[in-house]
Each structure stands twice: as C-alpha cells, then as structure tokens.
N, C-alpha and C. Protein backbone atom coordinates (compact mmCIF):
# COMPACT_ATOMS: atom_id res chain seq x y z
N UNK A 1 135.23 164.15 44.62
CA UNK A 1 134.31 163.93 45.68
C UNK A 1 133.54 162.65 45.55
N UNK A 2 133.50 162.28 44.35
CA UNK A 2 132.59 160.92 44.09
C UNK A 2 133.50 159.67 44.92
N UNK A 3 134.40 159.43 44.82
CA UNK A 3 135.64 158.44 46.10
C UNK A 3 135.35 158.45 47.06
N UNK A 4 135.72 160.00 47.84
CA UNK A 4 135.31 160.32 49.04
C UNK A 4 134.33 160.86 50.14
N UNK A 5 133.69 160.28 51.19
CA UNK A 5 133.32 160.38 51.98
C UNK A 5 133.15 161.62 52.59
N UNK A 6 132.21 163.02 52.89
CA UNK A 6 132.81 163.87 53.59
C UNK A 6 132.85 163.05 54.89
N UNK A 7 133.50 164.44 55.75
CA UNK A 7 133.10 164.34 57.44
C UNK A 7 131.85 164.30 57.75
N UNK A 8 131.27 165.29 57.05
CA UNK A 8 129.78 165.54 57.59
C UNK A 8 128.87 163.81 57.77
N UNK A 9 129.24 163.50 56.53
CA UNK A 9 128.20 162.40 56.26
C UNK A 9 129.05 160.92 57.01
N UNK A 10 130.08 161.18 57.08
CA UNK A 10 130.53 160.29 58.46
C UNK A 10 129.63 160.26 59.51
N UNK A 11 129.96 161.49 60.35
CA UNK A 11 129.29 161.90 61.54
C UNK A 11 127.72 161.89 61.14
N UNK A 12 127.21 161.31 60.74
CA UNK A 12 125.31 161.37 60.15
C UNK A 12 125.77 159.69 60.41
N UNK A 13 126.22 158.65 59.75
CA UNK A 13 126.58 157.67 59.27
C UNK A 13 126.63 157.71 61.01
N UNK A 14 127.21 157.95 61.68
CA UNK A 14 127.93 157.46 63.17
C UNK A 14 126.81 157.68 64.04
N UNK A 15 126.05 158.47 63.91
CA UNK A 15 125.38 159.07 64.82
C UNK A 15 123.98 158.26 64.42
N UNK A 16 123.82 157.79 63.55
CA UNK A 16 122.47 156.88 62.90
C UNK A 16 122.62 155.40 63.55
N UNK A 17 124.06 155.01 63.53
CA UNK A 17 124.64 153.72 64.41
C UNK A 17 124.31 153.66 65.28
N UNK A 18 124.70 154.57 66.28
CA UNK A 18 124.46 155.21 67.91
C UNK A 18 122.96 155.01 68.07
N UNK A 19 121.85 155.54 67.46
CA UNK A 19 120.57 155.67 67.67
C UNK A 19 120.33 153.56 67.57
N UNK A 20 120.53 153.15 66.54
CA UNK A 20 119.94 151.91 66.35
C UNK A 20 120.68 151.12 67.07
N UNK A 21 122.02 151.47 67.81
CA UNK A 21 122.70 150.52 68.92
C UNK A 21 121.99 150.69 70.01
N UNK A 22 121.43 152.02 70.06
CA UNK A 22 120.86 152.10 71.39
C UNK A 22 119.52 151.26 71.59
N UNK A 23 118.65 151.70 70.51
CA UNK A 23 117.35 150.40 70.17
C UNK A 23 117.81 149.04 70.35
N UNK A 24 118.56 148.84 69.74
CA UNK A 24 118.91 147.39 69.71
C UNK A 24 119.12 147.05 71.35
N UNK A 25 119.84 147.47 72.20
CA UNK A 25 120.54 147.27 73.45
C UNK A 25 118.83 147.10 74.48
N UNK A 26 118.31 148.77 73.92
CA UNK A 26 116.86 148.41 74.53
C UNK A 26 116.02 147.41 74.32
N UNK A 27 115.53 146.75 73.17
CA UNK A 27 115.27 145.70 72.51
C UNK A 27 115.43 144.69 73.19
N UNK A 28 116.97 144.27 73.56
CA UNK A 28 117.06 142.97 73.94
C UNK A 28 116.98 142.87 75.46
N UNK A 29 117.36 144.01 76.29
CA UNK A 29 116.93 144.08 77.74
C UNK A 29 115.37 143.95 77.56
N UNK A 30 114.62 144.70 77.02
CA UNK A 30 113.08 144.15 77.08
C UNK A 30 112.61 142.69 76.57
N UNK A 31 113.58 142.44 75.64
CA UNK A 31 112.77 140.77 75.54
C UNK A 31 113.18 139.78 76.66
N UNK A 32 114.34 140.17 77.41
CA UNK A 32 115.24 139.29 78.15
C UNK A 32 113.99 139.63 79.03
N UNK A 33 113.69 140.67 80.06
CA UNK A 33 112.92 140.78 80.70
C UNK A 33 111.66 140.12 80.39
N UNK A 34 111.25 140.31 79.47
CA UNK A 34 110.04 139.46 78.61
C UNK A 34 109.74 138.05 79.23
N UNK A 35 111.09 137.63 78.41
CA UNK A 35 111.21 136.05 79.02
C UNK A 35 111.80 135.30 80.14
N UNK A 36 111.83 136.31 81.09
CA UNK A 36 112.10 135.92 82.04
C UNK A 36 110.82 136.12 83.54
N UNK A 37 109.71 137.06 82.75
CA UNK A 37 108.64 136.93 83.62
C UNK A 37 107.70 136.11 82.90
N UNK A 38 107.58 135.59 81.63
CA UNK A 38 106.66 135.51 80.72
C UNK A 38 105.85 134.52 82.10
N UNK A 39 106.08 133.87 82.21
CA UNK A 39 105.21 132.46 83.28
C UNK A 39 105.14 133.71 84.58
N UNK A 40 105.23 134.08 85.02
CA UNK A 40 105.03 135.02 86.35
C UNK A 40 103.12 135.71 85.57
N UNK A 41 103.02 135.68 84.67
CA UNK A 41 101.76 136.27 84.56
C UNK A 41 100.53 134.69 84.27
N UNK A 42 101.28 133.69 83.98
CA UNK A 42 100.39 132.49 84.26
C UNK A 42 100.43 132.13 85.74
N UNK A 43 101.24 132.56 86.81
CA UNK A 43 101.00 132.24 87.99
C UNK A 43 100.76 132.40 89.24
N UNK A 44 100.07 133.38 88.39
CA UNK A 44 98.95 134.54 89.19
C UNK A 44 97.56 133.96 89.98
N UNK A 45 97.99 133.70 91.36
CA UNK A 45 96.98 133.18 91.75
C UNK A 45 95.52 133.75 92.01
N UNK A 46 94.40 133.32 92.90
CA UNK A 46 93.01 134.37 92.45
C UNK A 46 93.39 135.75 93.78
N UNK A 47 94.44 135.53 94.01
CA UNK A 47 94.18 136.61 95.23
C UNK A 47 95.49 137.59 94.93
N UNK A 48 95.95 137.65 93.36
CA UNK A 48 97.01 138.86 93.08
C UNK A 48 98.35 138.19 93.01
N UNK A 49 98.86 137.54 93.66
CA UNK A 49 100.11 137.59 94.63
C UNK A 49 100.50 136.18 93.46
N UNK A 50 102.06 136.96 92.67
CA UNK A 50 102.62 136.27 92.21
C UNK A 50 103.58 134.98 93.13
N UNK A 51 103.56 133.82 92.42
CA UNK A 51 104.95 133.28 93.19
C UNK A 51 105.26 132.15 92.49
N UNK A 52 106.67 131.62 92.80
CA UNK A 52 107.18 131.07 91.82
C UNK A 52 106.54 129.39 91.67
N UNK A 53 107.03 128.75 90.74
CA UNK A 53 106.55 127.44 90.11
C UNK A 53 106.55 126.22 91.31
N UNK A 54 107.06 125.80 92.43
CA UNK A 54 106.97 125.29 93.21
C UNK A 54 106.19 126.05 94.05
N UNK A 55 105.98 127.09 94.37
CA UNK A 55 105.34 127.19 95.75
C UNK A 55 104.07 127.31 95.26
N UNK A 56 103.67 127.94 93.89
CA UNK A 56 102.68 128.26 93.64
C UNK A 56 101.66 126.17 93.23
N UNK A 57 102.57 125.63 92.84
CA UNK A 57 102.15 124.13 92.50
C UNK A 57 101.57 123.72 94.03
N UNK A 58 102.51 124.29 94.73
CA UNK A 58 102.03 122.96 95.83
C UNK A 58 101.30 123.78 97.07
N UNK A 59 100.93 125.65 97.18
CA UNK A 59 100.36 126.07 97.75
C UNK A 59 98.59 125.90 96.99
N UNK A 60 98.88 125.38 95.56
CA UNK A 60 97.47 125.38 95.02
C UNK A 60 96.90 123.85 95.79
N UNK A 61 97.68 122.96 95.36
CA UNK A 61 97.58 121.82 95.46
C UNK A 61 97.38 121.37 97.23
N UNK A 62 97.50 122.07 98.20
CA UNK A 62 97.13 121.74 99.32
C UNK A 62 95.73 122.61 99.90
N UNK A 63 95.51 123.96 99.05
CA UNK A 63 93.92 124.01 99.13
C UNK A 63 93.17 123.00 98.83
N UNK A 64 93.75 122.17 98.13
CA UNK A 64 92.51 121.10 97.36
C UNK A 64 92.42 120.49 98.24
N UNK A 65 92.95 120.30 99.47
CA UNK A 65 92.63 119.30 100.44
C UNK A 65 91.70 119.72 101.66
N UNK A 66 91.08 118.54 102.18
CA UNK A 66 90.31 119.34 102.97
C UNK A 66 90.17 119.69 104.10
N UNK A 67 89.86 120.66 104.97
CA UNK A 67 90.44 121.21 106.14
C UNK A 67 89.30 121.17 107.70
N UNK A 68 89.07 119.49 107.45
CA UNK A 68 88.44 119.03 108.81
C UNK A 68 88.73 117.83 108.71
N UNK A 69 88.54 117.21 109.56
CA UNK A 69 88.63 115.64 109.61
C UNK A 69 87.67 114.92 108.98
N UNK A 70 88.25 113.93 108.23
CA UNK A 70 87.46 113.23 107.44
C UNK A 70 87.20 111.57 108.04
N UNK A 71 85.87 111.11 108.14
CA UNK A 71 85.92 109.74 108.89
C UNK A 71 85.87 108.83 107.63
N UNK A 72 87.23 108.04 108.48
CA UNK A 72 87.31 106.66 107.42
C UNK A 72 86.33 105.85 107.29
N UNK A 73 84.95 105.83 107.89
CA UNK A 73 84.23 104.54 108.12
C UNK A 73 82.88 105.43 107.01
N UNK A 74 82.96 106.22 106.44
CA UNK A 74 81.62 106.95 106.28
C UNK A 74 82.15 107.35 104.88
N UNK A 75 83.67 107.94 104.52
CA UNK A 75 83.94 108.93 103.86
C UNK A 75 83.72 107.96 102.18
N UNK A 76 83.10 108.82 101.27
CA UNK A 76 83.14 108.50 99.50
C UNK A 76 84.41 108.13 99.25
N UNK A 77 83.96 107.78 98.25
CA UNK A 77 85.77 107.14 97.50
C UNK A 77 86.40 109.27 96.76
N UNK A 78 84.98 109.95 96.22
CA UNK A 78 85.12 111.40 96.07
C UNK A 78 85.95 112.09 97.40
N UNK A 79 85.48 111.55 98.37
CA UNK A 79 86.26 112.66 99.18
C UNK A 79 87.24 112.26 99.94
N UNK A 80 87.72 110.65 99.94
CA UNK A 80 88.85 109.92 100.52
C UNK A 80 89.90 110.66 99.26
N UNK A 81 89.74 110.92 98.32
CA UNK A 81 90.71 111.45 97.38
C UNK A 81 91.33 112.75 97.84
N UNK A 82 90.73 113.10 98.56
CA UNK A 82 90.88 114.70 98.81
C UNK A 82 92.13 114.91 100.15
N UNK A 83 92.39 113.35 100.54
CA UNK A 83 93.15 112.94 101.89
C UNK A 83 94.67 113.78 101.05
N UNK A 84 95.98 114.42 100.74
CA UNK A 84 97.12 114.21 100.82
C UNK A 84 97.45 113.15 100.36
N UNK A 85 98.04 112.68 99.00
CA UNK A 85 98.71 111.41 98.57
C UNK A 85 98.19 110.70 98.46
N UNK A 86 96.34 110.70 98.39
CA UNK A 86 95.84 109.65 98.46
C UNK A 86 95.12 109.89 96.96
N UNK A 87 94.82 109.06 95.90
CA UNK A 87 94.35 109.18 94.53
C UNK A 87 93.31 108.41 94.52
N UNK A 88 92.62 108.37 92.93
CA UNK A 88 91.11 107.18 93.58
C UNK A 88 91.40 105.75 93.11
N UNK A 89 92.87 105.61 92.89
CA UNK A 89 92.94 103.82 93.14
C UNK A 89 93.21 103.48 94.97
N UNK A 90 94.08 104.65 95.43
CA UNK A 90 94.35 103.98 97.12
C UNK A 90 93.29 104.17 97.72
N UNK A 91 92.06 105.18 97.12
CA UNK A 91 90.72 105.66 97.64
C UNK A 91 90.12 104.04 97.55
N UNK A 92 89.92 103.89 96.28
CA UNK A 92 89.43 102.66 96.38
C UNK A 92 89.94 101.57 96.84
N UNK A 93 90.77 101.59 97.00
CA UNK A 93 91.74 100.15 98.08
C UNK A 93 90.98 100.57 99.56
N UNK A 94 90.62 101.46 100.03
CA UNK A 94 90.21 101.91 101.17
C UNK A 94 88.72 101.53 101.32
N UNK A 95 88.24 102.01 100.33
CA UNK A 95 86.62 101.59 100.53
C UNK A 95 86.77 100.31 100.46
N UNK A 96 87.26 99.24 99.53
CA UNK A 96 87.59 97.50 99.05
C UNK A 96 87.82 97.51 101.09
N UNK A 97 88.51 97.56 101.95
CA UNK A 97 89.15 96.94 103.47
C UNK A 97 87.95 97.53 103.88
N UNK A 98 87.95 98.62 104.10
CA UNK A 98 86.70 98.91 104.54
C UNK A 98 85.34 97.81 104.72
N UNK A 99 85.02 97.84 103.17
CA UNK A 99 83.77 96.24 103.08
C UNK A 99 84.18 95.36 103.08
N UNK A 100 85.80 95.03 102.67
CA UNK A 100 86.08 93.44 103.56
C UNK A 100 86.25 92.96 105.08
N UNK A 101 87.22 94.10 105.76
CA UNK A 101 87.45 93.74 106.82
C UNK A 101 86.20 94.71 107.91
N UNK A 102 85.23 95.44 107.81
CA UNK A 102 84.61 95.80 108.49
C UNK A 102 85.30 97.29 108.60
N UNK A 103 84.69 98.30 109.67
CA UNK A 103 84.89 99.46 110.10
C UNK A 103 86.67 99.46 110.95
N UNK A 104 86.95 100.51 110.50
CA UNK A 104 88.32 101.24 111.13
C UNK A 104 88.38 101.58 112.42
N UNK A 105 88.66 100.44 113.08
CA UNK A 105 88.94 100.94 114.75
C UNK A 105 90.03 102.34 114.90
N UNK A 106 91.10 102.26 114.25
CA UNK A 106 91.74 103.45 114.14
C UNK A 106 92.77 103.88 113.29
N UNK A 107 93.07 105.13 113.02
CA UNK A 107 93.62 105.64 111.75
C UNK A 107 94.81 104.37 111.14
N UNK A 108 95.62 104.29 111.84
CA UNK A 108 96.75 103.31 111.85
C UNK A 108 96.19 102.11 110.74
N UNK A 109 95.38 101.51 110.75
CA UNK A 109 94.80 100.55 109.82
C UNK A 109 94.87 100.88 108.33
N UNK A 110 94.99 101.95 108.77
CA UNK A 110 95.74 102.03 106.83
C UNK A 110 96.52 101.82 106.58
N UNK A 111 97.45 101.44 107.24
CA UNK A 111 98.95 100.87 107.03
C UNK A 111 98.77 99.62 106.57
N UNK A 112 97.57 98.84 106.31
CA UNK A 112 96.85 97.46 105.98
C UNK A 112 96.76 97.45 104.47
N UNK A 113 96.95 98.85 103.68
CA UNK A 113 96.64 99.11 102.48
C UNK A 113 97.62 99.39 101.61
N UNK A 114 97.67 98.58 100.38
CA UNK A 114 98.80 99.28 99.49
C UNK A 114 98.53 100.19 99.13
N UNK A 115 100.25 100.95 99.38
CA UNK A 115 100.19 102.17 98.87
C UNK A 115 100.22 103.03 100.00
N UNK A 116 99.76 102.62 100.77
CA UNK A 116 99.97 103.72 102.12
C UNK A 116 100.59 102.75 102.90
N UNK A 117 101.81 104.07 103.16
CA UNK A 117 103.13 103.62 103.75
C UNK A 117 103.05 104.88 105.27
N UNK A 118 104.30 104.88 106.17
CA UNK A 118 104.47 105.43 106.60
C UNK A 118 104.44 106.97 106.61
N UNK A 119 105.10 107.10 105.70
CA UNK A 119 105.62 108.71 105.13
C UNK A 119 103.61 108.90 105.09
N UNK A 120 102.71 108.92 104.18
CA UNK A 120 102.07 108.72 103.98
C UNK A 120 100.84 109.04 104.99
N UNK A 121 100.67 108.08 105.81
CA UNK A 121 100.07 107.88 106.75
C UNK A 121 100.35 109.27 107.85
N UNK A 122 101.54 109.34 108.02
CA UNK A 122 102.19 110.99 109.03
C UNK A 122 101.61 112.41 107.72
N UNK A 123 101.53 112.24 106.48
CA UNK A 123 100.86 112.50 105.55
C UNK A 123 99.15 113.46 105.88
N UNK A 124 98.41 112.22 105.94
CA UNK A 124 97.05 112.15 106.67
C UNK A 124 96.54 112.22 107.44
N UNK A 125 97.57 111.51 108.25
CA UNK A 125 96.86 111.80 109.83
C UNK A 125 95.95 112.73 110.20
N UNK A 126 96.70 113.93 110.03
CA UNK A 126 95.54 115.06 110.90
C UNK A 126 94.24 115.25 110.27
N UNK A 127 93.94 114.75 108.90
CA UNK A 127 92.75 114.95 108.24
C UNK A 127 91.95 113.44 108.51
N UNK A 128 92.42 112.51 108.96
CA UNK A 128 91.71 111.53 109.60
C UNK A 128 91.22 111.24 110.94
N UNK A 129 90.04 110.51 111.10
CA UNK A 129 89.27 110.07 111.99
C UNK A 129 88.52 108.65 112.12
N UNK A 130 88.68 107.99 113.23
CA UNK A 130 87.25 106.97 112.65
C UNK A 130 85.97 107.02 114.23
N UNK A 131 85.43 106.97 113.66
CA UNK A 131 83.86 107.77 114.78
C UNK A 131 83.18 106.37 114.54
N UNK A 132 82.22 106.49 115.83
CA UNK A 132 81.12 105.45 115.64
C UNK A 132 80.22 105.44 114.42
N UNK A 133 79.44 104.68 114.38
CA UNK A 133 78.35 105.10 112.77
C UNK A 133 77.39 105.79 113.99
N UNK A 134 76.44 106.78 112.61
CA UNK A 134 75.44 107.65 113.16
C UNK A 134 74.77 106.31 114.07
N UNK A 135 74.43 105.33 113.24
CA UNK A 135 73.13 104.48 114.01
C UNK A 135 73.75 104.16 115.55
N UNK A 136 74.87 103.51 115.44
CA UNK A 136 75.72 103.03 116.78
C UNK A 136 75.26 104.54 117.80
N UNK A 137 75.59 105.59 117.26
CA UNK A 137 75.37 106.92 118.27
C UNK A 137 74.40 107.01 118.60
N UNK A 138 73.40 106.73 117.51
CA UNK A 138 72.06 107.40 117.88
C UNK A 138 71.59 106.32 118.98
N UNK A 139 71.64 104.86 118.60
CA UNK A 139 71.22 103.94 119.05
C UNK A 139 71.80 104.09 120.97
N UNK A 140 72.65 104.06 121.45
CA UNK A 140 73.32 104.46 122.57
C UNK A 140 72.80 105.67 123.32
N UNK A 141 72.49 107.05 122.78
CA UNK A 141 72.13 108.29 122.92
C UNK A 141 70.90 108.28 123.36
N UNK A 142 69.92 107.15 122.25
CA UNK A 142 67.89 106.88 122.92
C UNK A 142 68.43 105.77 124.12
N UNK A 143 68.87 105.04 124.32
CA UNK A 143 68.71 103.96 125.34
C UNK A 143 69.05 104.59 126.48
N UNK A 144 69.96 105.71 126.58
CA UNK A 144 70.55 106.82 127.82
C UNK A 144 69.12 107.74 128.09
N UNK A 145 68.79 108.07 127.01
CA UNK A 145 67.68 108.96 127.49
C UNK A 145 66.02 108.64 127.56
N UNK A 146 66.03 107.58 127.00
CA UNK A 146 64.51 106.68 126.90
C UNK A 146 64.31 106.10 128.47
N UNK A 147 63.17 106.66 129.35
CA UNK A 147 63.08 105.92 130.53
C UNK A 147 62.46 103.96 129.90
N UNK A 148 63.55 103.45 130.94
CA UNK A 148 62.44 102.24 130.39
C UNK A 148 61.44 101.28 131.06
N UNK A 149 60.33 101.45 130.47
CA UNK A 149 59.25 100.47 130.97
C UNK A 149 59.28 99.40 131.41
N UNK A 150 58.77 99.26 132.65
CA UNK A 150 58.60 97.59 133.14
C UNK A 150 57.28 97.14 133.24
C-alpha cells in the first residue's frame, strides 16, 4: 500500500482540484470585472450617472463654459477664458486688440486675432456679443428723457 494510491484518496485528490478550479475561474472573472470598471467609479459625475471617458471629459468640460452671452468690449481676461477654445494667452490677445484697436463693432473681429480661426469663431459665436458701453447707454437714455432747457 505504501506505492499505491487508493481510489478513495484519488477521488479526495480530484474533488479538492474541482473546488480550487472553481475559485480560481471565480477569481479571475472578478478581477477581469475589477479591471474593467475600475475607472467607471472615478467617473462618477456629482449627479450619480456613470459615463464613459470621452463623454464624461467633454460633458464636464462644457459646463465650464458659460451659458449667456458674454460682451467682448467689457469682458475680463478671467471670463474671456471661459469662451470654448479660448485659453488666457488668446484671452489676452483679445484684451491686447481690444486696447489697441478700440471697441468690437462685431463678433467677426476676432478673426483679427491669432489663434482664432474659423472653426473657432463658429466655436463662440453664440456665447458672444458686443453692446454699447454702460456710459454710451446711459449717456443716450438721459438726453431721451431729460427735457431740455432753453
């Protein structure tokens, strides 16, 4: 008996295999799963709702922008940044035309600026404006409503 093997202890031997094949099989379906959501729990936005690495990049990245019109003749170099494609060197190329060439008759004049191109500009658009200055308004607004003395 010292040579041989019974049956019994075969079938113990086989059946001990079976248990740790089966762990093992479970094992690696759970790590596979593991690593295949591991980033799904970093890209969890504040409102629950998972989604994947592009949409979640560029659905974050267009909250950051801002959602009224912004006037070119008034706006910070802080919040010209906030335009779509625009960073604070083209911010500052904007304020620089701005105090060289005077106020923005209309959006289009940014096409005057490096760095803003076409693509760009169809970009911005809808978050741009250029308005009179307050004083120009106000100034126009009293002369309409001021009776005047003779």
């Amino acid at each position: 008996m010292h040579g041989r093997t019974s049956v019994k202890t075969l079938k113990a031997f086989l059946y001990h295999c079976q248990i740790e094949l089966v762990v093992l099989i479970f094992l690696s379906f759970l790590f596979f799963y593991w690593a295949l959501n591991a980033n799904a729990f970093e890209r969890h936005n504040p409102f629950g709702e998972i989604q994947t690495g592009n949409e979640f990049t560029s659905a974050a990245r267009e909250s950051e922008f801002i959602e009224f019109k912004l006037d070119l003749n008034n706006a910070s170099k802080a919040e010209l940044t906030l335009l779509p494609r625009i960073g604070a060197t083209i911010a500052g190329r904007i304020i620089d035309y701005r105090s060289n060439n005077g106020r923005f008759e209309n959006v289009d004049e940014l096409l005057n600026i490096k760095g803003v191109g076409p693509k760009t500009l169809a970009r911005i658009r809808p978050y741009c404006q250029t308005t009179a200055s307050t004083q120009e308004t106000l100034g126009s607004n009293l002369n309409d409503t001021i009776p005047q003395v003779q």
